[in-house]
N, C-alpha and C. Protein backbone atom coordinates (compact mmCIF):
# COMPACT_ATOMS: atom_id res chain seq x y z
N UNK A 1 23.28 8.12 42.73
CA UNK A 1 23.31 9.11 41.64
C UNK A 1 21.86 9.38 41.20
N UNK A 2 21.91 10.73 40.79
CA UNK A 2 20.40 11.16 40.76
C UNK A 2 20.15 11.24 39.37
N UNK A 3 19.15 10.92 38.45
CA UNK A 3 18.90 11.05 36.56
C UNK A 3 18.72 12.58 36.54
N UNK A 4 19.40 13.57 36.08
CA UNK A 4 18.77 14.68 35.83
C UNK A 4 17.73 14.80 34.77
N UNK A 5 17.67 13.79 34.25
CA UNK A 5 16.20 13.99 33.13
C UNK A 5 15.38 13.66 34.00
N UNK A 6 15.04 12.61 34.70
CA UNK A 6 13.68 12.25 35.40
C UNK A 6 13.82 11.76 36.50
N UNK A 7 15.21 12.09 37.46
CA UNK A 7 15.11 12.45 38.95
C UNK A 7 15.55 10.73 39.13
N UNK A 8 15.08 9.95 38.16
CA UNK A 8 15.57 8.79 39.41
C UNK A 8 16.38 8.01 39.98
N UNK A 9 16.47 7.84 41.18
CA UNK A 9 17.97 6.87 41.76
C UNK A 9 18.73 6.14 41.05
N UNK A 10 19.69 6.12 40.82
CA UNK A 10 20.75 5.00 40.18
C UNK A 10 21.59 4.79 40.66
N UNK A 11 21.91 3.68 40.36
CA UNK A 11 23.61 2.93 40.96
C UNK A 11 24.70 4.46 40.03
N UNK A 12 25.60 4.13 41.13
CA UNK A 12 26.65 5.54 40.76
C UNK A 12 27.45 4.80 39.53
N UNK A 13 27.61 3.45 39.56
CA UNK A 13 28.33 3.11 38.28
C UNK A 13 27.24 2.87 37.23
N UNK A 14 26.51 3.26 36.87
CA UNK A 14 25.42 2.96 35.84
C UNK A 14 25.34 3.73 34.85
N UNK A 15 25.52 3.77 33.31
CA UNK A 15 26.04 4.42 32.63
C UNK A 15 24.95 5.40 31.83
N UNK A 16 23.62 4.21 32.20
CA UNK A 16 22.84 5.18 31.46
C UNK A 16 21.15 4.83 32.12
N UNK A 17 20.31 6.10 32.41
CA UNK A 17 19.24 5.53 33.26
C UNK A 17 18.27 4.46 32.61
N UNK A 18 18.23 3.81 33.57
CA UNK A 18 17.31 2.59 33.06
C UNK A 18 16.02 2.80 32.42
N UNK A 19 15.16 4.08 33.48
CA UNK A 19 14.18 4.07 33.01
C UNK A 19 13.73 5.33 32.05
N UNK A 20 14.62 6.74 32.25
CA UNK A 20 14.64 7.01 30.67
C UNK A 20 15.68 6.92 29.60
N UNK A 21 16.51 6.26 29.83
CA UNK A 21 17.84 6.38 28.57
C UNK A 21 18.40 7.42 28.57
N UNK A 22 18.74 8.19 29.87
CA UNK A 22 19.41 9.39 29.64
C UNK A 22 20.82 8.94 29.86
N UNK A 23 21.83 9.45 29.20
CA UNK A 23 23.14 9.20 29.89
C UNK A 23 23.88 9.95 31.14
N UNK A 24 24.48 8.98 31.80
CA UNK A 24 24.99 9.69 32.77
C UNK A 24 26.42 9.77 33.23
N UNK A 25 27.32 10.38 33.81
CA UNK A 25 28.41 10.94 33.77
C UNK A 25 28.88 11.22 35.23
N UNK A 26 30.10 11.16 35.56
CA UNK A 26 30.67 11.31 37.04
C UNK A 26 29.88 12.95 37.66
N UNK A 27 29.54 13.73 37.01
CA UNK A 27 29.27 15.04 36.78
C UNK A 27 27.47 15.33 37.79
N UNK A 28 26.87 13.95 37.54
CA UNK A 28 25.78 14.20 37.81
C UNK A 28 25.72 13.44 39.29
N UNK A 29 26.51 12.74 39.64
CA UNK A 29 26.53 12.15 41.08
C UNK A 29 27.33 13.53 41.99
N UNK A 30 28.17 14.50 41.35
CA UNK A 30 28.27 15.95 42.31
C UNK A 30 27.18 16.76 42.45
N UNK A 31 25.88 16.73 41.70
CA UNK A 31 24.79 17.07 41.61
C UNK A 31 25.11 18.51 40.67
N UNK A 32 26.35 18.54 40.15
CA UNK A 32 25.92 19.45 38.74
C UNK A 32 25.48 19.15 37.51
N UNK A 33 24.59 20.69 37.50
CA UNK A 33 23.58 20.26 35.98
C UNK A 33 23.76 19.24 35.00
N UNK A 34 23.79 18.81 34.63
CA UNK A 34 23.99 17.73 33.21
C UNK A 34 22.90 17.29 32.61
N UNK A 35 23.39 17.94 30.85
CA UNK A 35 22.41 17.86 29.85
C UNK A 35 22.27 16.45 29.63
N UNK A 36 20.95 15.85 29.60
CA UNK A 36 20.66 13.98 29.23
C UNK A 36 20.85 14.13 28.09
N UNK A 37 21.64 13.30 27.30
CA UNK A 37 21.40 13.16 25.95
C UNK A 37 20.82 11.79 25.33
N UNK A 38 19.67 12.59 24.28
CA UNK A 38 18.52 11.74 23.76
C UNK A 38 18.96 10.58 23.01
N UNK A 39 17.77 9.88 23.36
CA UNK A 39 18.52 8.41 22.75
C UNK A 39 18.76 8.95 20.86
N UNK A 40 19.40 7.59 20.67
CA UNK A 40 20.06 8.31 19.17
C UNK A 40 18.64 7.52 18.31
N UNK A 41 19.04 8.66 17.43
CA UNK A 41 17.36 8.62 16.54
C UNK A 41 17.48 7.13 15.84
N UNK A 42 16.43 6.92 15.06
CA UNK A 42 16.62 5.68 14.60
C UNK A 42 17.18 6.59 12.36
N UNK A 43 18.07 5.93 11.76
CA UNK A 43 19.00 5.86 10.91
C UNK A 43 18.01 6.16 10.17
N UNK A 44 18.40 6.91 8.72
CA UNK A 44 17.42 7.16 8.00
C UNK A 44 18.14 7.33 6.69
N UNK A 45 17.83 7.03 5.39
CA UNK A 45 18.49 6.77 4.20
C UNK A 45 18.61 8.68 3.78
N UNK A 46 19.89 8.77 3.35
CA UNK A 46 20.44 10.06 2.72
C UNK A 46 20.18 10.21 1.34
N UNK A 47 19.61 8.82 0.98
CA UNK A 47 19.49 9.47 -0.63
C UNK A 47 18.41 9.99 -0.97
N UNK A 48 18.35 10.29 -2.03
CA UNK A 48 16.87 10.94 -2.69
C UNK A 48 15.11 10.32 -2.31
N UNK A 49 14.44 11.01 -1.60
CA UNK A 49 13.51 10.56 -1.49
C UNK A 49 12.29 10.85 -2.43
N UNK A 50 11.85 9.82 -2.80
CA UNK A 50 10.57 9.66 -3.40
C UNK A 50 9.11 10.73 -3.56
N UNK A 51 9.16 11.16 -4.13
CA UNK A 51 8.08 12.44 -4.45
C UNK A 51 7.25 12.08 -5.53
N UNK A 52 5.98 13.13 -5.40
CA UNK A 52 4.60 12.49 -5.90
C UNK A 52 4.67 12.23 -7.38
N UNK A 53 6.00 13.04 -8.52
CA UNK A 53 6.21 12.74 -9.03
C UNK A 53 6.78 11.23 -9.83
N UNK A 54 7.63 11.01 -8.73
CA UNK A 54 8.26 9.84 -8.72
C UNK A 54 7.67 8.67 -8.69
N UNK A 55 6.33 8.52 -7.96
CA UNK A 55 5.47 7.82 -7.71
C UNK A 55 4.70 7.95 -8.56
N UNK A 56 4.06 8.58 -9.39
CA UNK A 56 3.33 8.82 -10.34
C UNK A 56 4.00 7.67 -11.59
N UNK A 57 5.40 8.12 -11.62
CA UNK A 57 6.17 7.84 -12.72
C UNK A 57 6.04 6.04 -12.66
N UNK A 58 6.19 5.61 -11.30
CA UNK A 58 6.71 4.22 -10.83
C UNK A 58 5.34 3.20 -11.07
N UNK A 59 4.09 3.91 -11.09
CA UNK A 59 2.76 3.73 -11.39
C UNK A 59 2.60 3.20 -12.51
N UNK A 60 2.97 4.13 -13.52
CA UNK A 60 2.92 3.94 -14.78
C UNK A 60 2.18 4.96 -15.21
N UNK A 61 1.42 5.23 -16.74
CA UNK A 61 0.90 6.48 -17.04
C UNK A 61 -0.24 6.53 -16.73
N UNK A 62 -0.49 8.07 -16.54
CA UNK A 62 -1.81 8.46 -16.21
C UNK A 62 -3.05 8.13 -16.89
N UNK A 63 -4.13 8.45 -16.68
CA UNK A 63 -5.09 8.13 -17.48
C UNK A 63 -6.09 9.09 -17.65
N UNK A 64 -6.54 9.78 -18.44
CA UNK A 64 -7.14 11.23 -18.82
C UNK A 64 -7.52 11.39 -19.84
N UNK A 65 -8.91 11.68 -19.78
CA UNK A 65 -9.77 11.44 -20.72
C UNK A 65 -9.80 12.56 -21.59
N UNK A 66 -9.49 12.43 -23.02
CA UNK A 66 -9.20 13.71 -23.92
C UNK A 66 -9.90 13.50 -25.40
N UNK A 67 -11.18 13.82 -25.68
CA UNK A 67 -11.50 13.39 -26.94
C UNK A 67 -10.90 14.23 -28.17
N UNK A 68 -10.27 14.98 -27.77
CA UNK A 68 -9.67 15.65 -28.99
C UNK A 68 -8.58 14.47 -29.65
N UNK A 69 -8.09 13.34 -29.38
CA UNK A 69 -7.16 12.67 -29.46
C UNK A 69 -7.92 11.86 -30.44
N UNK A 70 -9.00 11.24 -30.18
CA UNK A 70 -10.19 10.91 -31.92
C UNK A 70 -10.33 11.90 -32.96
N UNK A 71 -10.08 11.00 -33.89
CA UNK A 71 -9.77 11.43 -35.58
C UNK A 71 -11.50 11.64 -35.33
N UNK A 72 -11.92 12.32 -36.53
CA UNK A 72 -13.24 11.80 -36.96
C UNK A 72 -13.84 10.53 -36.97
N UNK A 73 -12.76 9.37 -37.92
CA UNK A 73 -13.04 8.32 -38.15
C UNK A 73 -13.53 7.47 -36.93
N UNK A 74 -12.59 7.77 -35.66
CA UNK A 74 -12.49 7.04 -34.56
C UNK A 74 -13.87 7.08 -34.22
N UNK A 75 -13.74 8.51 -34.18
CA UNK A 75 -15.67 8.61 -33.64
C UNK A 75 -16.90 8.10 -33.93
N UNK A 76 -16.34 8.14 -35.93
CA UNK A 76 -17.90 7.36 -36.57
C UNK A 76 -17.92 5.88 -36.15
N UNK A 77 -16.48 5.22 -35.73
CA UNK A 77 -16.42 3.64 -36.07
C UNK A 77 -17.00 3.49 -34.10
N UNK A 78 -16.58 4.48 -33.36
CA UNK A 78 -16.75 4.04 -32.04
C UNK A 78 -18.18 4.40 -31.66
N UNK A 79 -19.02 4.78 -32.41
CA UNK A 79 -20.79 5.32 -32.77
C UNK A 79 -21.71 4.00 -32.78
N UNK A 80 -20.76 3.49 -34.06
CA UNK A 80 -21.15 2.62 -35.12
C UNK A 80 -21.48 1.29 -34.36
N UNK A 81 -19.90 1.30 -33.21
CA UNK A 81 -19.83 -0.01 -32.63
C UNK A 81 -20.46 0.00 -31.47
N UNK A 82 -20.94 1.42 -31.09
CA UNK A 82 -21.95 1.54 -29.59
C UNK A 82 -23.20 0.80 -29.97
N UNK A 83 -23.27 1.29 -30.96
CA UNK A 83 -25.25 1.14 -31.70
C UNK A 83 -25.33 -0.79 -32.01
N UNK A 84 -23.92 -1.28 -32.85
CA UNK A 84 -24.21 -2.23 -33.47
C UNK A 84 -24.44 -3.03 -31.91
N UNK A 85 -23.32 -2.60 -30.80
CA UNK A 85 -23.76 -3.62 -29.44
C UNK A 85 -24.95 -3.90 -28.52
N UNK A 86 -25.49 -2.53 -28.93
CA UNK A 86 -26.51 -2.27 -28.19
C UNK A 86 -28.07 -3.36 -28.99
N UNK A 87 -27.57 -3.22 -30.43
CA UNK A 87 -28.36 -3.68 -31.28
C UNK A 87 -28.34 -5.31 -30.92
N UNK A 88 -27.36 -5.72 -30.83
CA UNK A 88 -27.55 -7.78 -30.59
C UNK A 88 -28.30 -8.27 -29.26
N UNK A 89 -29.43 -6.70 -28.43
CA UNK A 89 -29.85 -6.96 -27.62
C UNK A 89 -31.55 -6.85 -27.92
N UNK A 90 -31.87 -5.94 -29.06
CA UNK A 90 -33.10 -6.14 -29.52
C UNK A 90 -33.74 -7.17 -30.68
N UNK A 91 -34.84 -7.04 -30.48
CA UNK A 91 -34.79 -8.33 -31.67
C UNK A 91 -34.65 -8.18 -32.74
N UNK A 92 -34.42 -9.30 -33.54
CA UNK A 92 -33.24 -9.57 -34.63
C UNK A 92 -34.80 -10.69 -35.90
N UNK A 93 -35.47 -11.15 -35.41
CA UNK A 93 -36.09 -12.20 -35.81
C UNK A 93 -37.43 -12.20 -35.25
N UNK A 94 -38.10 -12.81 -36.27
CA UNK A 94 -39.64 -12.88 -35.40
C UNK A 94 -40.21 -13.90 -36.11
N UNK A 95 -41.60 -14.43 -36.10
CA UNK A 95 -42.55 -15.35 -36.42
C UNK A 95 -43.74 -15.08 -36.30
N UNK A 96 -44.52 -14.96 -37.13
CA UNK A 96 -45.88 -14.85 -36.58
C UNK A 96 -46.86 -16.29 -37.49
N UNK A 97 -47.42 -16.35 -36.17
CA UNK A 97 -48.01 -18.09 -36.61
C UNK A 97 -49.56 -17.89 -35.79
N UNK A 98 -50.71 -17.46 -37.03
CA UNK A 98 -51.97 -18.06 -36.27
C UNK A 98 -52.25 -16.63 -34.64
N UNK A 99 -51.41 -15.44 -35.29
CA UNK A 99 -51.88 -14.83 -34.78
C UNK A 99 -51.18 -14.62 -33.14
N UNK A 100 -49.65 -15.35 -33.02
CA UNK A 100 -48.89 -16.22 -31.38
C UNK A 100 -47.82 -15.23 -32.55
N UNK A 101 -47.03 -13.93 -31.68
CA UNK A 101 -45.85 -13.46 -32.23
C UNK A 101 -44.78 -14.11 -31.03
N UNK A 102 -43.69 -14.50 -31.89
CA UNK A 102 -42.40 -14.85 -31.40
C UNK A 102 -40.95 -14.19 -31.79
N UNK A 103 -40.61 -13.61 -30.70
CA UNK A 103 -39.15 -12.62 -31.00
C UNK A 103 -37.72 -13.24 -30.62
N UNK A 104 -37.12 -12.95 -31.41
CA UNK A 104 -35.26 -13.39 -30.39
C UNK A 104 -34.41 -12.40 -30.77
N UNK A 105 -33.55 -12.38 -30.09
CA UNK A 105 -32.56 -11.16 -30.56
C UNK A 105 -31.68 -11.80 -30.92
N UNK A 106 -30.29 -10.97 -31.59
CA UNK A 106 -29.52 -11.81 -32.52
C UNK A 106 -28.47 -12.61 -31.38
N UNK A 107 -28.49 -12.65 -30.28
CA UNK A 107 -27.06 -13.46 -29.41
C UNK A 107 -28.02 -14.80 -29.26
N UNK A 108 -29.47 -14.48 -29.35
CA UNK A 108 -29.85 -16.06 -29.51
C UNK A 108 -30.62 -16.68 -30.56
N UNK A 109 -30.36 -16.01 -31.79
CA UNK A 109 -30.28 -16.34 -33.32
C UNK A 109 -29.46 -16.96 -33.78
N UNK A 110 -28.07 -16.86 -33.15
CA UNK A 110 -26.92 -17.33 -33.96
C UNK A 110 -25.65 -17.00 -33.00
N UNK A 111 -25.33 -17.99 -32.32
CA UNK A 111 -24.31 -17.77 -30.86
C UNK A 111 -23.28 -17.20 -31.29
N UNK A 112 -23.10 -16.99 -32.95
CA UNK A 112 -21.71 -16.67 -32.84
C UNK A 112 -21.41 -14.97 -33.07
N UNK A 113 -22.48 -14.53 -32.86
CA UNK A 113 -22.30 -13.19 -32.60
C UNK A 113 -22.07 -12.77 -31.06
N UNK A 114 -22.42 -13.79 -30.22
CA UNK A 114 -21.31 -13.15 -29.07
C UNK A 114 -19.43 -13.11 -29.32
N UNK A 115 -19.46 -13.37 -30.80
CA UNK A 115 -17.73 -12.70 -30.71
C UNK A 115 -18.05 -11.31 -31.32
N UNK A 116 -19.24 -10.85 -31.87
CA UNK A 116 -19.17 -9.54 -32.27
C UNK A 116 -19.38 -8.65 -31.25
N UNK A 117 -19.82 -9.34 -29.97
CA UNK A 117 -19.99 -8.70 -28.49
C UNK A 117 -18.89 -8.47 -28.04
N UNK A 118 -18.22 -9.87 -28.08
CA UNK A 118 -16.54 -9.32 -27.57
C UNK A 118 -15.77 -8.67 -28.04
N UNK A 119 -15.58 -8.73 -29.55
CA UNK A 119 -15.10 -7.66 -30.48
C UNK A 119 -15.76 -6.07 -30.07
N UNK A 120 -16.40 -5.51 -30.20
CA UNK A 120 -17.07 -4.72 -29.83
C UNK A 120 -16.83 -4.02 -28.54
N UNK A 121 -16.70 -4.96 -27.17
CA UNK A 121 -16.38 -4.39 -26.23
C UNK A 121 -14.87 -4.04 -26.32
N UNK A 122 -13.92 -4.99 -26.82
CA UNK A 122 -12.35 -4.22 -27.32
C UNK A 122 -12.46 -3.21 -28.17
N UNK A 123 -13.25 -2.92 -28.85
CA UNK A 123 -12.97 -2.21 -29.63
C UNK A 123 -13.74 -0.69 -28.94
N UNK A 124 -14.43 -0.67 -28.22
CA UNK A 124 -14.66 0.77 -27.02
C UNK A 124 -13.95 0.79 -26.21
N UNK A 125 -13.22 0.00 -25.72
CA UNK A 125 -12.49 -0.29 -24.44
C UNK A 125 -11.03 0.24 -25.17
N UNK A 126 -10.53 -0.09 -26.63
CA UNK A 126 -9.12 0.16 -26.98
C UNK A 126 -9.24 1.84 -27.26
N UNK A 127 -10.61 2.37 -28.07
CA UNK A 127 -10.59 3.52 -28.30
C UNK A 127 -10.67 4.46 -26.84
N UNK A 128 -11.08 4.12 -26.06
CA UNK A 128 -11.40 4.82 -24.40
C UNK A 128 -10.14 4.83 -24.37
N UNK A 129 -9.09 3.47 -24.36
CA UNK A 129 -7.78 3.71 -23.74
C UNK A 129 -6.74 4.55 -24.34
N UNK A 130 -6.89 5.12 -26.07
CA UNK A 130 -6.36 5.70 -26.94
C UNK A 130 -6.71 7.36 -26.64
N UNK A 131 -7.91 7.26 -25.99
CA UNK A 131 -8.25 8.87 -26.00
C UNK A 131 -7.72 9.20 -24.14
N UNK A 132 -7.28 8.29 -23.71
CA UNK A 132 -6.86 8.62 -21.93
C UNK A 132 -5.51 8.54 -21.93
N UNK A 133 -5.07 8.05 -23.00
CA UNK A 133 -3.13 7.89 -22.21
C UNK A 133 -2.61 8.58 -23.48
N UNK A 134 -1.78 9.50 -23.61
CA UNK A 134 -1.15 9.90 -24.92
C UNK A 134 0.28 8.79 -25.22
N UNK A 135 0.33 7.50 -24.38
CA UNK A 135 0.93 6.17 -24.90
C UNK A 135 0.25 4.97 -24.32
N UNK A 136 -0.31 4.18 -25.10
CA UNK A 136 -0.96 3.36 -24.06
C UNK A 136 0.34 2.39 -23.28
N UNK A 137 -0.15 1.66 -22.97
CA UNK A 137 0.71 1.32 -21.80
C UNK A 137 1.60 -0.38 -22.67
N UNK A 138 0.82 -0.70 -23.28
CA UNK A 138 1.17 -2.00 -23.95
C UNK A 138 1.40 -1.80 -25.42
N UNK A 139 2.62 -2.67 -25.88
CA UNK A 139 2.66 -2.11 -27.47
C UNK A 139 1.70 -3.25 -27.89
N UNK A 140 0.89 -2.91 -29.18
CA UNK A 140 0.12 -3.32 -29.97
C UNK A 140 0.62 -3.87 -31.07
N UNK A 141 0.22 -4.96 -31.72
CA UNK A 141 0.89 -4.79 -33.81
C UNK A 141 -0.12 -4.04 -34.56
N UNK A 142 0.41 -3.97 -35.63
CA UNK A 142 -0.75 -3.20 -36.71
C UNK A 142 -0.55 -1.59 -36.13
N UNK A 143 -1.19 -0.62 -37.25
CA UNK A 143 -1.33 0.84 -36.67
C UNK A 143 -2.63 1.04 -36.23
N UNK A 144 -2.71 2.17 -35.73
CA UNK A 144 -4.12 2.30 -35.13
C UNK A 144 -5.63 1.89 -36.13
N UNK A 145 -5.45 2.35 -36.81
CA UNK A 145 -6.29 2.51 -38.21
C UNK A 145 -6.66 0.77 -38.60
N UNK A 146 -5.46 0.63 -38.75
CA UNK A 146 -5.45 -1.27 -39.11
C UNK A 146 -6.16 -2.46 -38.05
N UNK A 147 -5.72 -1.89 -36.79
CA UNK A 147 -6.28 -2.19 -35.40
C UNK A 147 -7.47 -2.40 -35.45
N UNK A 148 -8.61 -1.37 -35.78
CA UNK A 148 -9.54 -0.86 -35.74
C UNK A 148 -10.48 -1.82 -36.72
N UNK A 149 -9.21 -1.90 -38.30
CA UNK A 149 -10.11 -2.19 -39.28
C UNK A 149 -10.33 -3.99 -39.59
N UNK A 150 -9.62 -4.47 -38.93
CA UNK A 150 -9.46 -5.98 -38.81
C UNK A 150 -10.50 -6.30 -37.68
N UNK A 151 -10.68 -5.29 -36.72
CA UNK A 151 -11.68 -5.92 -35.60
C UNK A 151 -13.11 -5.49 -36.25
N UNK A 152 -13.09 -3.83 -36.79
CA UNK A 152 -14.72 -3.62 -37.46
C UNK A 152 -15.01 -4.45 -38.83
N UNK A 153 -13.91 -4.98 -39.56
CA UNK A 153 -14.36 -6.02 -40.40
C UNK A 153 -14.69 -7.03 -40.00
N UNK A 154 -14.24 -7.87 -38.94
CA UNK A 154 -14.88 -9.22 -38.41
C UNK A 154 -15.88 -8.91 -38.22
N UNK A 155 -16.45 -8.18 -37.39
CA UNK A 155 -18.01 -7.52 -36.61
C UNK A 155 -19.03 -7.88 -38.18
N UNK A 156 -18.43 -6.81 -39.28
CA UNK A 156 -19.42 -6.30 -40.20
C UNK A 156 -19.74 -7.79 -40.74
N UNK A 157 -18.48 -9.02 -40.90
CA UNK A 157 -18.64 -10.13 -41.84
C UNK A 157 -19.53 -10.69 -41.00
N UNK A 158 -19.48 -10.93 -39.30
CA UNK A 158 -20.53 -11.82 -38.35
C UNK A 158 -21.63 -11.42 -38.67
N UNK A 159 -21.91 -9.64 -38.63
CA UNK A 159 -23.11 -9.34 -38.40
C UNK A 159 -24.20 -10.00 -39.64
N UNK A 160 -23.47 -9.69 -41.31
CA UNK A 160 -23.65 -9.54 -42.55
C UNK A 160 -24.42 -11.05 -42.58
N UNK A 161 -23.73 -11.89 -42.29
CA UNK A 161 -23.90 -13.61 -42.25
C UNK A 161 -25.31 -13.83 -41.54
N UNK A 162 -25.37 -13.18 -40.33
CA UNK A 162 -26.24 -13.36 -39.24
C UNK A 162 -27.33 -12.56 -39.98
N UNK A 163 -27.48 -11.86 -40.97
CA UNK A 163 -28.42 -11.34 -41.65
C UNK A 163 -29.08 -12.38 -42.56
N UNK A 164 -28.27 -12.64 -43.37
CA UNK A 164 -28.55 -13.07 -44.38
C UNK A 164 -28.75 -14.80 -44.51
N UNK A 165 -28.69 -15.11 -43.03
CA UNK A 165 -28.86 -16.77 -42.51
C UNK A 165 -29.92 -16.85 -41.70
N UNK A 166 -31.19 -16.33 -41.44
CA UNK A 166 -32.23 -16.69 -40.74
C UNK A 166 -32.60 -17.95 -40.41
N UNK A 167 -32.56 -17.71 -38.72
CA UNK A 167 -33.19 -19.28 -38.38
C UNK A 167 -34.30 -19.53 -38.86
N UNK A 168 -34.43 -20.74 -39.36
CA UNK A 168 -35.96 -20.96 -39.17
C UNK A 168 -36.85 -19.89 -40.73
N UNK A 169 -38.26 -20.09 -40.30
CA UNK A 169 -38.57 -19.55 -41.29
C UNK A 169 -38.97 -17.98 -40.62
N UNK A 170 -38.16 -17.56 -39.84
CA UNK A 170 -38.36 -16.05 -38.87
C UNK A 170 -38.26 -15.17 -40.42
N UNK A 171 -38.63 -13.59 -40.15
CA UNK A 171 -38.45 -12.71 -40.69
C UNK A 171 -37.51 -11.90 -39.70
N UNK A 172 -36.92 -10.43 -40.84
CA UNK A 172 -35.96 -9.80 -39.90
C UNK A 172 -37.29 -8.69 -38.92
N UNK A 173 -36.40 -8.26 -37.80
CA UNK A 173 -36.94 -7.56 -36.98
C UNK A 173 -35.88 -5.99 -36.89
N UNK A 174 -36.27 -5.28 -36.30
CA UNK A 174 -35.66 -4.05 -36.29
C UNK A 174 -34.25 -4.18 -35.98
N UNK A 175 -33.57 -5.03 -34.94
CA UNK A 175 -32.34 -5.16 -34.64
C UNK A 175 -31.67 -5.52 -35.55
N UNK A 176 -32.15 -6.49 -36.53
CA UNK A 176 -31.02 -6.56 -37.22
C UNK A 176 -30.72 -5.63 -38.31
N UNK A 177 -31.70 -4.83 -38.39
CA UNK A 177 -31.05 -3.77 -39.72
C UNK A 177 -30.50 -2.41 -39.12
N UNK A 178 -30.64 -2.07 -37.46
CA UNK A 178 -29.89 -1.50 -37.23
C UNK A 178 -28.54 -2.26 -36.75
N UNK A 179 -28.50 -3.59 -36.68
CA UNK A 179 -26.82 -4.05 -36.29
C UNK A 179 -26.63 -4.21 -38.01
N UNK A 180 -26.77 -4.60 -38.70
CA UNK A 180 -25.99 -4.34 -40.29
C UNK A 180 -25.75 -2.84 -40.55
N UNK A 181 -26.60 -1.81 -40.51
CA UNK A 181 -26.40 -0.48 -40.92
C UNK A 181 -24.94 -0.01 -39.81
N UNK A 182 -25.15 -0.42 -38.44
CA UNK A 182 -24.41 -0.17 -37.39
C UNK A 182 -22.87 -0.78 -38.01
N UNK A 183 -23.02 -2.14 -38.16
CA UNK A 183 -21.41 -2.55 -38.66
C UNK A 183 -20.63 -1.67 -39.94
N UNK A 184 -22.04 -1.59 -40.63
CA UNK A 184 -20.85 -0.65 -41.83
C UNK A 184 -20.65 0.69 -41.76
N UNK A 185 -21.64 0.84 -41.05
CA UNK A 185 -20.66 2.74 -40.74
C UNK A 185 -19.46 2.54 -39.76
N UNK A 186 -19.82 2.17 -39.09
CA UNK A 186 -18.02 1.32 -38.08
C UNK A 186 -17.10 1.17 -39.08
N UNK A 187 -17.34 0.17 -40.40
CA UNK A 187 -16.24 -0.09 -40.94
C UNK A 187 -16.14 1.17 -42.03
N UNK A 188 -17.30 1.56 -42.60
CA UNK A 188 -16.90 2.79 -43.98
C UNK A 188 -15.49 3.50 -43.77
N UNK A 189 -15.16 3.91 -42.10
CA UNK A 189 -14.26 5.35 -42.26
C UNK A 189 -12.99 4.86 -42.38
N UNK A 190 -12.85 3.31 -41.84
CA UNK A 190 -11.21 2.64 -42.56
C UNK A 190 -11.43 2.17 -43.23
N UNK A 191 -12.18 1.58 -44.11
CA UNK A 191 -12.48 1.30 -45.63
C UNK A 191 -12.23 2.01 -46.37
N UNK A 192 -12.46 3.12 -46.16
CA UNK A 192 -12.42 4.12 -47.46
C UNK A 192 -10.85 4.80 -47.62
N UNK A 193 -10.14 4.86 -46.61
CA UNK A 193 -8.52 5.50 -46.56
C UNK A 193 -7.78 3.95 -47.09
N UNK A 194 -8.22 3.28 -46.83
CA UNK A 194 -7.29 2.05 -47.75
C UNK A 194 -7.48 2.07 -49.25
N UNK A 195 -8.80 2.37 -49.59
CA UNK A 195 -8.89 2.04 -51.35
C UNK A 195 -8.39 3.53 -51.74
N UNK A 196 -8.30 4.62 -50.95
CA UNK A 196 -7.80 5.44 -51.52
C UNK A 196 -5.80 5.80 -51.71
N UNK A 197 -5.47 4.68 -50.57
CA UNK A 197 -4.32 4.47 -50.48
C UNK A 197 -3.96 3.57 -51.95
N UNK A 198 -4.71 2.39 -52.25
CA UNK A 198 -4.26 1.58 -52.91
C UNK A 198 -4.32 2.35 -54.49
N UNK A 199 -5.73 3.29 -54.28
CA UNK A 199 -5.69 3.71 -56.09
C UNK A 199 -4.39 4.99 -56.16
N UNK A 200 -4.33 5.63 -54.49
CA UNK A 200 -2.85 6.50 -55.08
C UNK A 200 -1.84 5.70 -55.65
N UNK A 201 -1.32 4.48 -55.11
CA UNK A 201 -0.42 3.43 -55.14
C UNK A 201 -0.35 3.37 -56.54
N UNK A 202 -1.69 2.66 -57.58
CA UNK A 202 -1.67 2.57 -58.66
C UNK A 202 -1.60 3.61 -59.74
């Protein structure tokens, strides 16, 4: 018997060619035409398939950067907290002895303003994530405002301390009166909607 797909010899009882999978039939050993039929496809799911939507969705939310989504406030406190971080990197302190000047900046004045570093970086990092997702992805406690004002009050109390506690017999240096000026404009713009909350209250 001859394969009409690819011509080759077969046993006359052989049901299907060995070497292409065509099937074969009493039909093709009389040497009339006969259509091979293709091997059977491999199975494929009928239900709904997955689209870029769907995948998007399965992701979780997008992320898109929209500053219209900052209040004012957001802006002065996320200013406030650029400047005050940038500030625990210049110096904070100095000495002058005999004519020998000596500088430090405030993360090695007083170690514990690297939590106003870490504070600080949450607190650009939460406002970035507030102005990119119109839900962030994790629920929070507190409201936004409160969020804000519990982390820029710790900052302002570290920074305030770290002012007013000089190592040594140092004087202040430029950093630290721009990280004090820096913490309280951060905190002024939720400061001020609470006492005005509390005197409507009263």
């Amino acid at each position: 018997m001859i394969c009409t797909r690819c011509g080759t010899n077969v046993p006359s009882e052989t049901a299907a060619c060995p070497r292409c999978g065509a099937w074969l039939t009493a039909q093709s050993a009389a040497g009339a035409p006969q259509r091979a039929w293709p091997r059977q496809p491999a199975m494929h799911s009928t239900g709904p398939q997955p689209g870029p939507h769907s995948a998007a969705h399965s992701a979780g939310p997008a992320f898109r950067l929209d500053a219209s989504r900052w209040t004012r406030g957001d802006r002065t406190t996320g200013i406030g907290t650029l400047v005050l971080l940038i500030s625990l990197f210049l110096p904070w302190y100095g000495v002058n002895v005999l004519g020998i000047s000596a500088e430090v900046d405030g993360l090695t004045g007083h170690g514990y303003l690297y939590i106003v570093l870490i504070v600080s970086l949450a607190i650009i990092a939460y406002l970035g994530a507030s102005a990119g997702f119109e839900e962030l992805p994790a629920r929070l406690p507190l409201s936004h405002r409160q969020r804000l004002l519990a982390a820029s009050g710790l900052n302002a109390a570290l920074v305030l301390l770290a002012f007013l506690f000089k190592p040594g017999l140092s004087g202040w240096r430029f950093g630290a009166f721009a990280g004090i000026v820096a913490a309280l404009v951060a905190l002024a713009p939720l400061v001020r909607p609470s006492a005005q909350a509390g005197r409507a209250g009263s």
